[in-house]
N, C-alpha and C. Protein backbone atom coordinates (compact mmCIF):
# COMPACT_ATOMS: atom_id res chain seq x y z
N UNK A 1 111.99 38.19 120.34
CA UNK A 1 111.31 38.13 121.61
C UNK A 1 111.82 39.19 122.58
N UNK A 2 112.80 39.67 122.76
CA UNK A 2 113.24 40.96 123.18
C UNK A 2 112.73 41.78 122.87
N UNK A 3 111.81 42.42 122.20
CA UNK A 3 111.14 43.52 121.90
C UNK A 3 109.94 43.37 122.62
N UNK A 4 109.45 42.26 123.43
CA UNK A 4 107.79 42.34 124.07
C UNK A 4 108.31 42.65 125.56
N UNK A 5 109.65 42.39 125.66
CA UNK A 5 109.38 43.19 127.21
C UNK A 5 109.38 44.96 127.39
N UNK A 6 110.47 45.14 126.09
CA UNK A 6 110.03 47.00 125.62
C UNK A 6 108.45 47.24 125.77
N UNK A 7 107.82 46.57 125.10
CA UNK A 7 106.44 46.66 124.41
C UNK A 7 105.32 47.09 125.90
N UNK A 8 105.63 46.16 126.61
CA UNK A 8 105.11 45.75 127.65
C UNK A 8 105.56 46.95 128.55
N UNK A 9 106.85 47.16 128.69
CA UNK A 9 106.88 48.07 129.82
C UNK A 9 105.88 50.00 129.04
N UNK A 10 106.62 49.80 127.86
CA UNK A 10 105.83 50.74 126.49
C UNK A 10 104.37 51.13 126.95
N UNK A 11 103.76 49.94 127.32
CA UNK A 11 102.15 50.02 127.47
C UNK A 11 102.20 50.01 128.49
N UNK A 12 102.56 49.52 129.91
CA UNK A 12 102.32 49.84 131.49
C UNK A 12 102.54 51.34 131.29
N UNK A 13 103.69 52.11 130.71
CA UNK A 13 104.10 53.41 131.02
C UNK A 13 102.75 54.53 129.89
N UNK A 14 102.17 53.98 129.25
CA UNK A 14 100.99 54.24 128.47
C UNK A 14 100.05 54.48 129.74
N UNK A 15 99.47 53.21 129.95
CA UNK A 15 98.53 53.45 130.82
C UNK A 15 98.48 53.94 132.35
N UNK A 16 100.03 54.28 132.71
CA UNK A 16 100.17 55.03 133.91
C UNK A 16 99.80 56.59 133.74
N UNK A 17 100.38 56.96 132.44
CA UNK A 17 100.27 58.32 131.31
C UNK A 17 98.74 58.36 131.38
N UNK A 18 97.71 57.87 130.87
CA UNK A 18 96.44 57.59 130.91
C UNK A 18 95.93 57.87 132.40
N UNK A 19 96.15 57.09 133.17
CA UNK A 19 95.52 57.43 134.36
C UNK A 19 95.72 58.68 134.94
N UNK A 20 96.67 59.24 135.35
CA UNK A 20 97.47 60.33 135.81
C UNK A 20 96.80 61.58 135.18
N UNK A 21 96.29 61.32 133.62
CA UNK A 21 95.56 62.40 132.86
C UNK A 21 94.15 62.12 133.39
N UNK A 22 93.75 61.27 133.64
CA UNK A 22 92.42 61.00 133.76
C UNK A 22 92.17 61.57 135.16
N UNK A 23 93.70 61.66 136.05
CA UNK A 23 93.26 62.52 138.03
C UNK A 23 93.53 64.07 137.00
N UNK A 24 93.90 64.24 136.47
CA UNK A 24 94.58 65.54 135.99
C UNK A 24 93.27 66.50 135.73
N UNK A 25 92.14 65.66 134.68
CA UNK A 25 91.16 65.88 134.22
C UNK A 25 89.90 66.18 135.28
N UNK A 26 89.94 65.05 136.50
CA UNK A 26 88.85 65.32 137.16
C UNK A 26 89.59 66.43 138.31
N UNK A 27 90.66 66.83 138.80
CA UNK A 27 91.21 67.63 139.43
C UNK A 27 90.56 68.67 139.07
N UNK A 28 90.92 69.13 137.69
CA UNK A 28 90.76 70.25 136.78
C UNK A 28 89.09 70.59 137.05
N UNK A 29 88.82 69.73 136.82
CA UNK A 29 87.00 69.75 137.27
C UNK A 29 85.97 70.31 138.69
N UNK A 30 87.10 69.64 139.43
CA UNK A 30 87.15 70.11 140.52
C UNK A 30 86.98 71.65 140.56
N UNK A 31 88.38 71.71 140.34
CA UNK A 31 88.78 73.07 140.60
C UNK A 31 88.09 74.06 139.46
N UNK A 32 87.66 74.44 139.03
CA UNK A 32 86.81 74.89 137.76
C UNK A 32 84.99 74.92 138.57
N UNK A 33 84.86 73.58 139.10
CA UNK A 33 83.63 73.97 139.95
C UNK A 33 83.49 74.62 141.19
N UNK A 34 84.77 74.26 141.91
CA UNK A 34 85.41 75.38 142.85
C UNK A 34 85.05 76.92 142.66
N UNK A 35 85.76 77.18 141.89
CA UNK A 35 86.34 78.54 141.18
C UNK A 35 84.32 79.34 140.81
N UNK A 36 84.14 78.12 140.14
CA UNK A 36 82.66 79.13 140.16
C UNK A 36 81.73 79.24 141.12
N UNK A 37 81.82 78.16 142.26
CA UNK A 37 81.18 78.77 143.38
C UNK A 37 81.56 79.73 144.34
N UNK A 38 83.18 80.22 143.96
CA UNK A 38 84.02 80.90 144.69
C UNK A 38 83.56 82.51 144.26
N UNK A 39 83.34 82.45 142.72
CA UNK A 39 82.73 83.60 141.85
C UNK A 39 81.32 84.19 142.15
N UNK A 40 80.20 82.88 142.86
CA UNK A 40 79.16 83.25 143.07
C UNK A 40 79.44 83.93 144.16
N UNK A 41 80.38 83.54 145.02
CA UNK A 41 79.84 83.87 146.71
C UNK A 41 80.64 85.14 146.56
N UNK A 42 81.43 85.47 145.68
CA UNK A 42 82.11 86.74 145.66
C UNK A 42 81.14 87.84 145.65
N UNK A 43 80.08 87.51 144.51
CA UNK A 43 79.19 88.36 143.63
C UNK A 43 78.08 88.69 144.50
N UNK A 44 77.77 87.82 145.33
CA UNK A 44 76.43 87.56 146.42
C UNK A 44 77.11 88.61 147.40
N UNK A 45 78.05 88.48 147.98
CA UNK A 45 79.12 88.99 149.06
C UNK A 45 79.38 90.93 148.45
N UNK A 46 79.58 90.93 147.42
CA UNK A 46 79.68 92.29 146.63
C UNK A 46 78.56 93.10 146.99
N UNK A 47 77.33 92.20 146.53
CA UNK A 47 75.99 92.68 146.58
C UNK A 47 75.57 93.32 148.14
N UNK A 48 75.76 92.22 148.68
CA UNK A 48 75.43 92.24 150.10
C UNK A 48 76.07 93.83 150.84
N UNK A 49 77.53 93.88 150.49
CA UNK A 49 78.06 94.55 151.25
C UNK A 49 77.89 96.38 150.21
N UNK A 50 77.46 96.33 148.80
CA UNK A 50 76.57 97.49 148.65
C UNK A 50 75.56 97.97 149.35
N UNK A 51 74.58 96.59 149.27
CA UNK A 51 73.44 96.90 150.22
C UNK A 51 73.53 97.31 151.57
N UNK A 52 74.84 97.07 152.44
CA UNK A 52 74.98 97.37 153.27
C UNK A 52 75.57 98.84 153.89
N UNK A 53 76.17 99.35 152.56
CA UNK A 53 76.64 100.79 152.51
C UNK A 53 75.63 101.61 152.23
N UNK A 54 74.56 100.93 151.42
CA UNK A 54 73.43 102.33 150.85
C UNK A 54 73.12 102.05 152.55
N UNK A 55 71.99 100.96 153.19
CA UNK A 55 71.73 101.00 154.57
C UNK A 55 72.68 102.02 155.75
N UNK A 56 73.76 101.97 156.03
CA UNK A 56 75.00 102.93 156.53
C UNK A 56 74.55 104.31 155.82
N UNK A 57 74.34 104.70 154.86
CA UNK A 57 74.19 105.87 154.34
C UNK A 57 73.12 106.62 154.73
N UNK A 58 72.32 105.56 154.97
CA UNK A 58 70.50 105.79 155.24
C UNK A 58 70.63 106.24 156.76
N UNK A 59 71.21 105.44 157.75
CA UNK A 59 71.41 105.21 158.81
C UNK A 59 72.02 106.52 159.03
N UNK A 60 73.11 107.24 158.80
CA UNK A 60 73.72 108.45 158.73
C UNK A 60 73.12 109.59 158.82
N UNK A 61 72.36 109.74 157.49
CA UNK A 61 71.20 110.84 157.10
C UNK A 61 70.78 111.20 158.32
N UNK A 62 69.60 109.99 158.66
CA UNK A 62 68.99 109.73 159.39
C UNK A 62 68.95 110.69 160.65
N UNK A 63 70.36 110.34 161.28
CA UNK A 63 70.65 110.38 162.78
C UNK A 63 71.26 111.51 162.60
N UNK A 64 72.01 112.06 161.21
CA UNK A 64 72.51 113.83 160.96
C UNK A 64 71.29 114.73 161.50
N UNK A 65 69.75 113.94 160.69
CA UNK A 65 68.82 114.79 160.55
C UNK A 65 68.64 115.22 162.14
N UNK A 66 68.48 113.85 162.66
CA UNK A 66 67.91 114.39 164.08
C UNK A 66 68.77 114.82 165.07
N UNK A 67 70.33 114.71 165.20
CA UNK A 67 70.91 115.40 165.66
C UNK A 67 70.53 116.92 165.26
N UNK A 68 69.98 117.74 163.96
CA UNK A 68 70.10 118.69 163.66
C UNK A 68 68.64 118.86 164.26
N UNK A 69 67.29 118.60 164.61
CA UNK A 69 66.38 118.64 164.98
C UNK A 69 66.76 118.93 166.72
N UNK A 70 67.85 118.03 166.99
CA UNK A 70 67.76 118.39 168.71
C UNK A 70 68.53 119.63 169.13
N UNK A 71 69.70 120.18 167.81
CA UNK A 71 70.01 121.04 168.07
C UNK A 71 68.99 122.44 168.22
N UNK A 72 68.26 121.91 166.96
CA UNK A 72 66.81 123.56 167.31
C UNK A 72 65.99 123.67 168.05
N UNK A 73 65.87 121.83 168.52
CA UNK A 73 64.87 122.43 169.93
C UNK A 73 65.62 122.75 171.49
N UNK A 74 66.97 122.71 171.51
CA UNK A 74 67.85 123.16 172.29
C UNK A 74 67.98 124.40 172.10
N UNK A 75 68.26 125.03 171.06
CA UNK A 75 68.77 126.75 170.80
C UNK A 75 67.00 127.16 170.44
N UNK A 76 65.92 126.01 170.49
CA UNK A 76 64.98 126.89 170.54
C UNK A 76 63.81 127.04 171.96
N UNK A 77 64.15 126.82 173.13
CA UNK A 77 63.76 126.78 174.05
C UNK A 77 64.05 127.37 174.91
């Protein structure tokens, strides 16, 4: 009869082991669904801020051109 209180504490320390894996597992889940919405908004955010350099680039041209337009109708008047 000395061996069922081993047994017993054996299986409480089982199913503490069990649970603890089971936060371990949905943690992990968590973080894994985390991580890929973290990946989208990276990728969206990447995108965005290309699009926003070709725009800047455009924007540049642009205002080079017509600075160079006001220079000729200045030296041409």
């Amino acid at each position: 009869m000395s061996d069922a209180p081993a047994k017993s504490q054996f299986e409480l320390e089982i199913r503490r082991l069990e649970k603890r894996l089971d936060e371990l597992m949905l943690a992990m889940k968590h973080l894994k669904e985390e991580n890929r919405a973290l990946r989208s908004r990276q990728d969206s955010l990447n995108t965005e801020r290309s699009q926003l350099l070709q725009k800047n680039e455009q924007v540049r041209t642009r205002v080079e051109a017509m600075i160079g337009r006001l220079k000729a109708m200045e030296h041409g008047t």
